[in-house]
PDB file of N, CA and C in Angstrom:
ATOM      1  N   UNK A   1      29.938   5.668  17.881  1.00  0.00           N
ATOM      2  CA  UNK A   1      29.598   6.860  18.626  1.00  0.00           C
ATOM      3  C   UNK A   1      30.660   7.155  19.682  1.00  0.00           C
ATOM      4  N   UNK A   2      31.350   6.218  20.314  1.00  0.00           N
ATOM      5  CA  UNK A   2      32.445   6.167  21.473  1.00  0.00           C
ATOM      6  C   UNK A   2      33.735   6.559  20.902  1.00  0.00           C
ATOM      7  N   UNK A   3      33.820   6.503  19.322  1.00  0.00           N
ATOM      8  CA  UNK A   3      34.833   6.691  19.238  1.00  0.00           C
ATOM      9  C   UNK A   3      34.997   8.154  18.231  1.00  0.00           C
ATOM     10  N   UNK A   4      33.695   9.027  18.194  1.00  0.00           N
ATOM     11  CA  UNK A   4      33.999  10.113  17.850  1.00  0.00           C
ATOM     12  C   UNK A   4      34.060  11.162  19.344  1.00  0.00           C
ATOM     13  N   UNK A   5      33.321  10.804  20.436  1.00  0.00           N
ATOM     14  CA  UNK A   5      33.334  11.042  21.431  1.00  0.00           C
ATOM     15  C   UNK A   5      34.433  11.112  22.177  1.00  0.00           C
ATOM     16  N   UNK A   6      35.363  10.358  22.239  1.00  0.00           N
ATOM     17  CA  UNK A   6      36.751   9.905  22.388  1.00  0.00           C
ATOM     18  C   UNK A   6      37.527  10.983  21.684  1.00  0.00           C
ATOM     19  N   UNK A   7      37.349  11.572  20.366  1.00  0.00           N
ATOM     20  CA  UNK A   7      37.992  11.619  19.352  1.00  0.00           C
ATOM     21  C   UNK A   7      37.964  13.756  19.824  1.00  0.00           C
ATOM     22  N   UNK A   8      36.550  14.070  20.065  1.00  0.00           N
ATOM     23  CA  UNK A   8      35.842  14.539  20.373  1.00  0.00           C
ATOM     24  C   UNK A   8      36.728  15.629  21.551  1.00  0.00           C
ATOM     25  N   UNK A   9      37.210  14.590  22.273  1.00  0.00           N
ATOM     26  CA  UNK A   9      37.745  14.592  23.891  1.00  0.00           C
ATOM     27  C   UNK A   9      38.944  15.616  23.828  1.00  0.00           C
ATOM     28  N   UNK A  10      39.533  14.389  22.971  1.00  0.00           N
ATOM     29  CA  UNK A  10      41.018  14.771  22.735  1.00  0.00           C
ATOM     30  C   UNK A  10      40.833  16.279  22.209  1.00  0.00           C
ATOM     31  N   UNK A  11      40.342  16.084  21.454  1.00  0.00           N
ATOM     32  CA  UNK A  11      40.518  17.986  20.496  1.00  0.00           C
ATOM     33  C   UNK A  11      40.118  18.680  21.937  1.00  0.00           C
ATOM     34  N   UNK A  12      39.344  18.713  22.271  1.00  0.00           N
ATOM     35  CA  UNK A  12      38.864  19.998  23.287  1.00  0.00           C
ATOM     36  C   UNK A  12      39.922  20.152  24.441  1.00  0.00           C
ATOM     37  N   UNK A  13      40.571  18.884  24.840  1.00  0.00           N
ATOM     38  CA  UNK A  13      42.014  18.826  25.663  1.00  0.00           C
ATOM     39  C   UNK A  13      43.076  19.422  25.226  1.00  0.00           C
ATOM     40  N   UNK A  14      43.261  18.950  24.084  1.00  0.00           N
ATOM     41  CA  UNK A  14      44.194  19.832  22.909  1.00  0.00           C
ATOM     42  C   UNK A  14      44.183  20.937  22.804  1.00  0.00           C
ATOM     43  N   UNK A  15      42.726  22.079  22.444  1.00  0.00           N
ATOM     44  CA  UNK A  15      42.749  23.019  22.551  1.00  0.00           C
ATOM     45  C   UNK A  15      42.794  24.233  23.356  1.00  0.00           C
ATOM     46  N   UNK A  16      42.341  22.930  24.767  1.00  0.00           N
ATOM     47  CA  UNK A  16      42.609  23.992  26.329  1.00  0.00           C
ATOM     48  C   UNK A  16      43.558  24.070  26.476  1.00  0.00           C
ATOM     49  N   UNK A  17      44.822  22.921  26.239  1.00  0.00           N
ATOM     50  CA  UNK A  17      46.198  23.066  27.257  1.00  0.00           C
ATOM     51  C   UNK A  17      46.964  24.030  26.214  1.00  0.00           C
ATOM     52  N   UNK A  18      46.292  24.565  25.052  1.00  0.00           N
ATOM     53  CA  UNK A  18      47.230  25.520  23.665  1.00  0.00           C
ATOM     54  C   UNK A  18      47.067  26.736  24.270  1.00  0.00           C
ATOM     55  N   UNK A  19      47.984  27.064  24.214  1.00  0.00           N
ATOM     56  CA  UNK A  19      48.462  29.064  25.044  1.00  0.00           C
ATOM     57  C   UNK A  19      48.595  29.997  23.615  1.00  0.00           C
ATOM     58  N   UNK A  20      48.107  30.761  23.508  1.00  0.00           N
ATOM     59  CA  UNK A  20      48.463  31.749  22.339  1.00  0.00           C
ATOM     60  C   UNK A  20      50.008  32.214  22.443  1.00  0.00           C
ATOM     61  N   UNK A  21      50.976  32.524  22.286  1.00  0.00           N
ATOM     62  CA  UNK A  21      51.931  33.204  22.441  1.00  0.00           C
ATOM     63  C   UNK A  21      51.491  34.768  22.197  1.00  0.00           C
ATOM     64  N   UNK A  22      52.482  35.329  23.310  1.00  0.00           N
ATOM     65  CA  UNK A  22      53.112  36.564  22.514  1.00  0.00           C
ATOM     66  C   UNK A  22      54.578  37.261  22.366  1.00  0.00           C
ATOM     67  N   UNK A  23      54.627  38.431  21.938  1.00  0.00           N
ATOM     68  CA  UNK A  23      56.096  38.900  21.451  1.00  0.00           C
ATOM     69  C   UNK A  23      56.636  39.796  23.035  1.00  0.00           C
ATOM     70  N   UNK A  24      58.167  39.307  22.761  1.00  0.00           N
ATOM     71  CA  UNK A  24      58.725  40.141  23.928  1.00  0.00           C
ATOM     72  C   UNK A  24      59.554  41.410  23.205  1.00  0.00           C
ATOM     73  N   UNK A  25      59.028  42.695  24.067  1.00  0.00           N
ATOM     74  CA  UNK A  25      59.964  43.891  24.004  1.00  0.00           C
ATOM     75  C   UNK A  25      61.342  43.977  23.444  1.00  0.00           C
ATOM     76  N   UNK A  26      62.145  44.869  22.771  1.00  0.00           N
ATOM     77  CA  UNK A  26      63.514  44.700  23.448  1.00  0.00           C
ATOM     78  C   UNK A  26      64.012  44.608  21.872  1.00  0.00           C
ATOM     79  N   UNK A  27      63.527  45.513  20.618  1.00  0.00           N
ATOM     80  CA  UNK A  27      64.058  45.720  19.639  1.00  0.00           C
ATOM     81  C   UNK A  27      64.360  44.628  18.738  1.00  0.00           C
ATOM     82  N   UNK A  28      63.157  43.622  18.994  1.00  0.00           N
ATOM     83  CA  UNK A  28      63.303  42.006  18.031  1.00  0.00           C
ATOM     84  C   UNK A  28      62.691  43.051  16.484  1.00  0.00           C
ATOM     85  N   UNK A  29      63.166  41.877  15.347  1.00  0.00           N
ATOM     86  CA  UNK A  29      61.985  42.169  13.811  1.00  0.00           C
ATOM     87  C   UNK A  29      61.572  41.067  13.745  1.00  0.00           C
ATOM     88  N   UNK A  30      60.984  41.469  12.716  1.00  0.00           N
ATOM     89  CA  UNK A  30      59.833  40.144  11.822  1.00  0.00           C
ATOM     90  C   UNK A  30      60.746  40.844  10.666  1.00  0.00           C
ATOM     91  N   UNK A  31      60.328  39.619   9.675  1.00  0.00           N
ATOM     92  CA  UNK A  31      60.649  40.273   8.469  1.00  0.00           C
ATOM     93  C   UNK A  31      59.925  39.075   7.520  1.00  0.00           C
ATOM     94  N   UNK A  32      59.831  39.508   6.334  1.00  0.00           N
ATOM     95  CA  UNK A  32      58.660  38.770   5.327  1.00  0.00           C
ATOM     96  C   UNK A  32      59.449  37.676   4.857  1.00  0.00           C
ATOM     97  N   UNK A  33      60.475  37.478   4.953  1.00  0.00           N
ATOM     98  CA  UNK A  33      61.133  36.095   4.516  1.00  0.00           C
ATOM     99  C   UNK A  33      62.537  35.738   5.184  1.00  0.00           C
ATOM    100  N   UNK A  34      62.791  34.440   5.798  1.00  0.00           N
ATOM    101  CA  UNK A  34      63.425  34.171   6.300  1.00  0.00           C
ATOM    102  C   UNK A  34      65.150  34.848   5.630  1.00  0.00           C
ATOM    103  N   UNK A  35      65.101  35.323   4.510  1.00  0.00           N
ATOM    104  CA  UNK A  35      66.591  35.740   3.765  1.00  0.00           C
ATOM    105  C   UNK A  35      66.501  37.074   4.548  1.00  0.00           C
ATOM    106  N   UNK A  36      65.576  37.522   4.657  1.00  0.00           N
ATOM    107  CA  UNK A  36      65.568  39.257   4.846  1.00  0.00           C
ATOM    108  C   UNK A  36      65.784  39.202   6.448  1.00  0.00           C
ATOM    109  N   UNK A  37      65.655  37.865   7.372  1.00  0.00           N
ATOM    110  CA  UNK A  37      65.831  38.080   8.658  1.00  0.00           C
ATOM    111  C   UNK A  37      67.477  37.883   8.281  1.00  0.00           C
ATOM    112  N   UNK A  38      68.178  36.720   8.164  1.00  0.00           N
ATOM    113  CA  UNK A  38      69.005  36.370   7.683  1.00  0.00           C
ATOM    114  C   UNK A  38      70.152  37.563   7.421  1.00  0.00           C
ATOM    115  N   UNK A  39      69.451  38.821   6.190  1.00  0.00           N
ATOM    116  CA  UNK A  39      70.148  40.018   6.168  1.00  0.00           C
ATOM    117  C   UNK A  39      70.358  40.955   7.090  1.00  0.00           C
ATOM    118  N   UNK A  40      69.111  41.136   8.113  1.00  0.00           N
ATOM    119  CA  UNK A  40      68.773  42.390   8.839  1.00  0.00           C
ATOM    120  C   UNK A  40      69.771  41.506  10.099  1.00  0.00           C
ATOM    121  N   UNK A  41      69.831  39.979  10.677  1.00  0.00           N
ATOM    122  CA  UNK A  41      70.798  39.602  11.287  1.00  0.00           C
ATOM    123  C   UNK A  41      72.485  40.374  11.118  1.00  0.00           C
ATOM    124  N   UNK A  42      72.800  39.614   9.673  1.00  0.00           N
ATOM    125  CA  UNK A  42      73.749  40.302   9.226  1.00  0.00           C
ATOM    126  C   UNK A  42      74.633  41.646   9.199  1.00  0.00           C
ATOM    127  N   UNK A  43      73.616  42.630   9.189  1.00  0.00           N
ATOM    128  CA  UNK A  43      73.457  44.012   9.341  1.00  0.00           C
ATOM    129  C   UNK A  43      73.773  44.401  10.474  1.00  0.00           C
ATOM    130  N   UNK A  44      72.914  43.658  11.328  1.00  0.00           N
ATOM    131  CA  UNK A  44      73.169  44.120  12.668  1.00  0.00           C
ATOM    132  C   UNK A  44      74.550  43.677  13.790  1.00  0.00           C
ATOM    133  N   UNK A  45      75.129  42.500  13.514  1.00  0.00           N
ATOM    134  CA  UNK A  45      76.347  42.347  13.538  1.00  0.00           C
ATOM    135  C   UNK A  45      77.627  43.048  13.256  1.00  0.00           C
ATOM    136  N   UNK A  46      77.153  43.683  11.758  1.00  0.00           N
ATOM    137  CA  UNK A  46      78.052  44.574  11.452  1.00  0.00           C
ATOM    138  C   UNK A  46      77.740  45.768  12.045  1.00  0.00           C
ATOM    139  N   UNK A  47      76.963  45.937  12.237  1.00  0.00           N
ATOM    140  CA  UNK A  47      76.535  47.606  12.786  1.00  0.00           C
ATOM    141  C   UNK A  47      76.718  48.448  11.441  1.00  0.00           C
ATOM    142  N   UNK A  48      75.939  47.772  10.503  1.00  0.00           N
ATOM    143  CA  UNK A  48      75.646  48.697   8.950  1.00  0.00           C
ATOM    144  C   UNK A  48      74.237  49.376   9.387  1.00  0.00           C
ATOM    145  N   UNK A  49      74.102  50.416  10.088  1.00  0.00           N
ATOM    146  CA  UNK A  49      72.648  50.949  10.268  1.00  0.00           C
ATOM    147  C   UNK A  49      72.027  51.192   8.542  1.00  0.00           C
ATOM    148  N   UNK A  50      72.730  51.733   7.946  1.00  0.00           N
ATOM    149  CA  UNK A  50      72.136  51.777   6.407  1.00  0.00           C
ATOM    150  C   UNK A  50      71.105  50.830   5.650  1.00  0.00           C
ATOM    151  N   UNK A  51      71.781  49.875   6.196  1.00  0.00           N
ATOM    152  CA  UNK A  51      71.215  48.028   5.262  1.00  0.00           C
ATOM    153  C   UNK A  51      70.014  47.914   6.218  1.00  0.00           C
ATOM    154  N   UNK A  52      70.178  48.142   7.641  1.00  0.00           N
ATOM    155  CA  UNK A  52      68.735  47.862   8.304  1.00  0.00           C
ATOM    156  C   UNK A  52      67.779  48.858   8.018  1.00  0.00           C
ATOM    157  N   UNK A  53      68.489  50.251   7.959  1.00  0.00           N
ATOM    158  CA  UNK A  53      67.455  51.267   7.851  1.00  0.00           C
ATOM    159  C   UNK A  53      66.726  51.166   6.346  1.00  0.00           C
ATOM    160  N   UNK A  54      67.326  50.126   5.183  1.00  0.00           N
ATOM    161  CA  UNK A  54      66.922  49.949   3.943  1.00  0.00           C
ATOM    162  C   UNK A  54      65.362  48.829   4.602  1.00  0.00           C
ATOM    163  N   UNK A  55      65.910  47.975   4.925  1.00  0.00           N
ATOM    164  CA  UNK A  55      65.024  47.062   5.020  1.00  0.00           C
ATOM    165  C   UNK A  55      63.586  47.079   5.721  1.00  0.00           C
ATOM    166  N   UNK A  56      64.185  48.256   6.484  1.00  0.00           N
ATOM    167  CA  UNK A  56      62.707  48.864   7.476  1.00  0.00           C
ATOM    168  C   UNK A  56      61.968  49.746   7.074  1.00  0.00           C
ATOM    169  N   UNK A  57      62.919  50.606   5.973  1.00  0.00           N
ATOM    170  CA  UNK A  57      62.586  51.668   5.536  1.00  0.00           C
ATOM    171  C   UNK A  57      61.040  50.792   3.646  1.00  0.00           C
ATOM    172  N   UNK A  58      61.662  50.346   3.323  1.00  0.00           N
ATOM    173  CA  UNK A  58      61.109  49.094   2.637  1.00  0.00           C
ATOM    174  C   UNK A  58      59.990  48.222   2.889  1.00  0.00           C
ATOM    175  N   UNK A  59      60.385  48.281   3.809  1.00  0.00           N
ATOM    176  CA  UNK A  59      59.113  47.057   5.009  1.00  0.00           C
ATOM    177  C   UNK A  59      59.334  45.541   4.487  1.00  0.00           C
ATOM    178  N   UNK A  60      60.762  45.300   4.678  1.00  0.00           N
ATOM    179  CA  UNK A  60      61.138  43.937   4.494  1.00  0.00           C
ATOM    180  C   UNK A  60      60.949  43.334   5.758  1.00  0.00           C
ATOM    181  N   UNK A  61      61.418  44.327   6.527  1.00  0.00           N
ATOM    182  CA  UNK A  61      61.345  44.251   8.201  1.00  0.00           C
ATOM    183  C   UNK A  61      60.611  45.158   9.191  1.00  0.00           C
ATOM    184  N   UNK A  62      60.736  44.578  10.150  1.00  0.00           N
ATOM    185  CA  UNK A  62      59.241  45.982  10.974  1.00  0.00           C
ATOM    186  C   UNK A  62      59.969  45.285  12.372  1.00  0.00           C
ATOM    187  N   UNK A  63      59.748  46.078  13.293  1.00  0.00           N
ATOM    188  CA  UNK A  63      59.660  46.125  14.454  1.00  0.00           C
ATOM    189  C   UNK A  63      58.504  45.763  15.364  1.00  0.00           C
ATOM    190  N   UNK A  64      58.857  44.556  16.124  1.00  0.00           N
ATOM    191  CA  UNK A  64      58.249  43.625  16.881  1.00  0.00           C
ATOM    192  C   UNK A  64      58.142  44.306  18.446  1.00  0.00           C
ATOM    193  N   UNK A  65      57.028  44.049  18.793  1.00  0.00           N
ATOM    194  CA  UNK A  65      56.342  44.557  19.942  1.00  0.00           C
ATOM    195  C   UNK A  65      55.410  43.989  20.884  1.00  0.00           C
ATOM    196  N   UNK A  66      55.340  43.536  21.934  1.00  0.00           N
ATOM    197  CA  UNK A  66      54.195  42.652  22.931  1.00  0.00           C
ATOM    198  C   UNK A  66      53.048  43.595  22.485  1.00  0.00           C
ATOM    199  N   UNK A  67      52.555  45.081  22.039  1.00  0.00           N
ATOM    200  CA  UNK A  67      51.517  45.240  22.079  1.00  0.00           C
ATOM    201  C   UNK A  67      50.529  44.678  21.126  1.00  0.00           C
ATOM    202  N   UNK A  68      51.299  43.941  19.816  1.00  0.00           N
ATOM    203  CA  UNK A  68      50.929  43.030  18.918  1.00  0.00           C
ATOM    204  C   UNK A  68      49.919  42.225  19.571  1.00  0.00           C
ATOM    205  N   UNK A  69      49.876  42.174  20.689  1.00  0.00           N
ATOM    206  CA  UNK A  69      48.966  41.057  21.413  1.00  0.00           C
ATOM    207  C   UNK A  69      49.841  39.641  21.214  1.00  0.00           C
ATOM    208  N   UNK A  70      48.591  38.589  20.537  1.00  0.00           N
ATOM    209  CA  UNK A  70      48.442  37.278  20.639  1.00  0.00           C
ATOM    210  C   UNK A  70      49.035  36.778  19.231  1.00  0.00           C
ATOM    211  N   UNK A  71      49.695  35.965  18.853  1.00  0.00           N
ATOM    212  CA  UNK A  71      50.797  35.687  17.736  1.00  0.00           C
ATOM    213  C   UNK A  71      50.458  34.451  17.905  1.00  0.00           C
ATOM    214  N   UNK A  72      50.103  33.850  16.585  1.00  0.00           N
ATOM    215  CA  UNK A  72      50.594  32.134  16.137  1.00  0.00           C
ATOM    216  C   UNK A  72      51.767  31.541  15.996  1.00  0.00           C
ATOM    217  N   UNK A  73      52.548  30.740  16.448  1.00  0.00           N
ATOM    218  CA  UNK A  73      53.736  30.108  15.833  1.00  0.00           C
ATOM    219  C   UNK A  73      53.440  29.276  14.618  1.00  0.00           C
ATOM    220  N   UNK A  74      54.100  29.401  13.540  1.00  0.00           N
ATOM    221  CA  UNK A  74      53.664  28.669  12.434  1.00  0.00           C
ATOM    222  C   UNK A  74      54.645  27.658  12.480  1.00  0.00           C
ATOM    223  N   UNK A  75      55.450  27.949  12.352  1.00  0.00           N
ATOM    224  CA  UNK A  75      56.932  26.868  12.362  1.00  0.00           C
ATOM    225  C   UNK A  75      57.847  27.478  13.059  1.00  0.00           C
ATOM    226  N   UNK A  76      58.348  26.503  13.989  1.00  0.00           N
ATOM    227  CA  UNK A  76      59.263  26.486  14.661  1.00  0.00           C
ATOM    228  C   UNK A  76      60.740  26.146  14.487  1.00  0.00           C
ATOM    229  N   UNK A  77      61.626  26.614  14.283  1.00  0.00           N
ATOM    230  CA  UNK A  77      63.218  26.517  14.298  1.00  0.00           C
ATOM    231  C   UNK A  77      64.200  25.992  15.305  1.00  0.00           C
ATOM    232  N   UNK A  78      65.471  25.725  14.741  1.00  0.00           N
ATOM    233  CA  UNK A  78      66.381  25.784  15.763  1.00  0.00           C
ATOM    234  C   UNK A  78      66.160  27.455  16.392  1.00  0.00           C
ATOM    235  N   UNK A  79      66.896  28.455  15.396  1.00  0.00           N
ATOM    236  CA  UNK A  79      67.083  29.277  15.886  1.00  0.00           C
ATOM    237  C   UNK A  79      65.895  30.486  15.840  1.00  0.00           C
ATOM    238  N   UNK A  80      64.651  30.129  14.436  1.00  0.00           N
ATOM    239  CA  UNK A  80      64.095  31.267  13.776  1.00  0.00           C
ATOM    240  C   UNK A  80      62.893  30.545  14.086  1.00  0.00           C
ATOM    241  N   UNK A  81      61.862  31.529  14.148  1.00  0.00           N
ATOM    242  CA  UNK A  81      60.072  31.142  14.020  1.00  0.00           C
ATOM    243  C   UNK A  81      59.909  31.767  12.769  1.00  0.00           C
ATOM    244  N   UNK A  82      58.499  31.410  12.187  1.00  0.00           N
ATOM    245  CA  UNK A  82      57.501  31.161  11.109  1.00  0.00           C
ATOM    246  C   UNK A  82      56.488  32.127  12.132  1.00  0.00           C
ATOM    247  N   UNK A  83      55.775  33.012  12.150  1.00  0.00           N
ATOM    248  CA  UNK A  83      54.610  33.731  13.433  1.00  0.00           C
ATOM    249  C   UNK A  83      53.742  34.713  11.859  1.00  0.00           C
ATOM    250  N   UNK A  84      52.511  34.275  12.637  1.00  0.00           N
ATOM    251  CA  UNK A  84      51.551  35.385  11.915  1.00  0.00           C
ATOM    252  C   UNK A  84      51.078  36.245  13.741  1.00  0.00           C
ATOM    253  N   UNK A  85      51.292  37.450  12.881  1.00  0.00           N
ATOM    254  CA  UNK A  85      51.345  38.957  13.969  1.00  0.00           C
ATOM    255  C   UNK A  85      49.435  39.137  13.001  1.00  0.00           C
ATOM    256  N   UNK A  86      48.986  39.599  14.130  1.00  0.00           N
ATOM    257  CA  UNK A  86      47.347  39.829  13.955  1.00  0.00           C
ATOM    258  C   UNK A  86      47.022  41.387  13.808  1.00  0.00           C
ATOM    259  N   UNK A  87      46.033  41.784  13.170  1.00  0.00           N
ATOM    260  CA  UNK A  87      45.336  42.999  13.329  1.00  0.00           C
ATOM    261  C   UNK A  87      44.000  43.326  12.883  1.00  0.00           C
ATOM    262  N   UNK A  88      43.028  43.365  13.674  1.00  0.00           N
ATOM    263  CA  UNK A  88      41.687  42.876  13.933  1.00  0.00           C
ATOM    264  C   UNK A  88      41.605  41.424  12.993  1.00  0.00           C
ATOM    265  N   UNK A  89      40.918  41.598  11.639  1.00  0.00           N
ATOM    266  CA  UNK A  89      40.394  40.084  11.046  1.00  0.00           C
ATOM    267  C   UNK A  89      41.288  39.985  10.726  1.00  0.00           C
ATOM    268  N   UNK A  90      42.770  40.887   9.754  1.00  0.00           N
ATOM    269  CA  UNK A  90      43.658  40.327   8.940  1.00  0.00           C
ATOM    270  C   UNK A  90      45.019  39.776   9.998  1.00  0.00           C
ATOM    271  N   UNK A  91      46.128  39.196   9.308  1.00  0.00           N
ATOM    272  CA  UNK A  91      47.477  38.968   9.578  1.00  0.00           C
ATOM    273  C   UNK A  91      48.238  39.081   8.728  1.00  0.00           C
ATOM    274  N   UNK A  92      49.759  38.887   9.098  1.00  0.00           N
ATOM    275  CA  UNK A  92      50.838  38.872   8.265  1.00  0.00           C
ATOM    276  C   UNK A  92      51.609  37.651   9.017  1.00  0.00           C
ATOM    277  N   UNK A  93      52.032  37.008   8.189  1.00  0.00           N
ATOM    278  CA  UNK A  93      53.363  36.230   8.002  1.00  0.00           C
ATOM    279  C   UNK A  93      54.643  36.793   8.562  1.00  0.00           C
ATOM    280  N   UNK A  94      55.406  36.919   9.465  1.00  0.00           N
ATOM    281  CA  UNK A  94      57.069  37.322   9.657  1.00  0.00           C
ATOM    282  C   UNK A  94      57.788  36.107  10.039  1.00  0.00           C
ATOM    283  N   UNK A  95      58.845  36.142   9.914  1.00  0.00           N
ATOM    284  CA  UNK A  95      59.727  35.138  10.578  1.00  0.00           C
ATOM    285  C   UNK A  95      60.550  36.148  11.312  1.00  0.00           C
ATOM    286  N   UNK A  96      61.007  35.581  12.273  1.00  0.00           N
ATOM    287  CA  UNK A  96      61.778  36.365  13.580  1.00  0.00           C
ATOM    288  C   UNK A  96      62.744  35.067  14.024  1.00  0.00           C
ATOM    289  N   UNK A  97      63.853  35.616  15.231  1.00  0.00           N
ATOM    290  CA  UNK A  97      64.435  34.974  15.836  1.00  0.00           C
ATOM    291  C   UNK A  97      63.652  34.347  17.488  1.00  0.00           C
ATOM    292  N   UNK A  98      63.653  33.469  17.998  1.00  0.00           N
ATOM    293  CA  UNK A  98      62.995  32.575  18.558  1.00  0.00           C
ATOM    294  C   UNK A  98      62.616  33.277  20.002  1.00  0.00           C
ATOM    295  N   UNK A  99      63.929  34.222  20.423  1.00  0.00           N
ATOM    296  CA  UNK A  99      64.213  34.849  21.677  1.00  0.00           C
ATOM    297  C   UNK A  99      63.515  36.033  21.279  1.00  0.00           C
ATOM    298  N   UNK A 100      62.382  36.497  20.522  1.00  0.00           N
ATOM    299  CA  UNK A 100      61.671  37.459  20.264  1.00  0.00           C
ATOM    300  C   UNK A 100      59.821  36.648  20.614  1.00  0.00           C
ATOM    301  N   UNK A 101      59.834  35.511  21.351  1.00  0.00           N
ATOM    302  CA  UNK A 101      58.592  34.975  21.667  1.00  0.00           C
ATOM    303  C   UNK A 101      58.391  34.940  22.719  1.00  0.00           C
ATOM    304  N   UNK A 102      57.614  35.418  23.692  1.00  0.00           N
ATOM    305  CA  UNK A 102      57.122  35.275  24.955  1.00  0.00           C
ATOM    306  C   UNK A 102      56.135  34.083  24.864  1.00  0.00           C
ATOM    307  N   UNK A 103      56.795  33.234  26.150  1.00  0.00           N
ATOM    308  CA  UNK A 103      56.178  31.601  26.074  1.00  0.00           C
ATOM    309  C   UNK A 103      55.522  31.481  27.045  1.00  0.00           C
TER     310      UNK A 103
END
């Protein structure tokens, strides 16, 4: 009994000190697979507006926003996150660059 109690403890500690994240302003994407961030990176380096405007235009990529609310980190990167973006019951999957997370 002491040691589901114990066990018990921990989770509810665990789950208080967990902060939801959210997204910061300032023209970040998501995009549905880490290649398509990868590209829309690419793109944007070059300043090919075409290749991004494909990918957005497509919905490989979308435009990231704090009004998204509250965001999961799924996996974490050196440089890229794994995030499901919410809307009422459903979500989506994006991967983004890391400096697009408000911590």
């Amino acid at each position: 009994m002491l040691k589901k109690i114990g066990f018990a403890a921990v989770l509810l500690s665990v789950a208080a000190g967990a902060q939801a994240e959210t997204l910061k302003d300032g023209g970040y994407v998501g995009c549905e697979t880490e290649e398509y961030l990868d590209e829309f990176i690419s793109a944007a380096v070059k300043k090919d507006q075409q290749a991004m405007q494909f990918l957005m235009a497509n919905y490989k990529c979308v435009g990231l926003s704090s009004k998204f609310g509250k965001i999961t980190v799924l996996d974490r990167g050196f440089t890229v996150s794994k995030i499901r973006v919410y809307a009422g019951n459903t979500g989506v999957e994006l991967w983004t660059v890391n400096e697009a997370i408000q911590r």
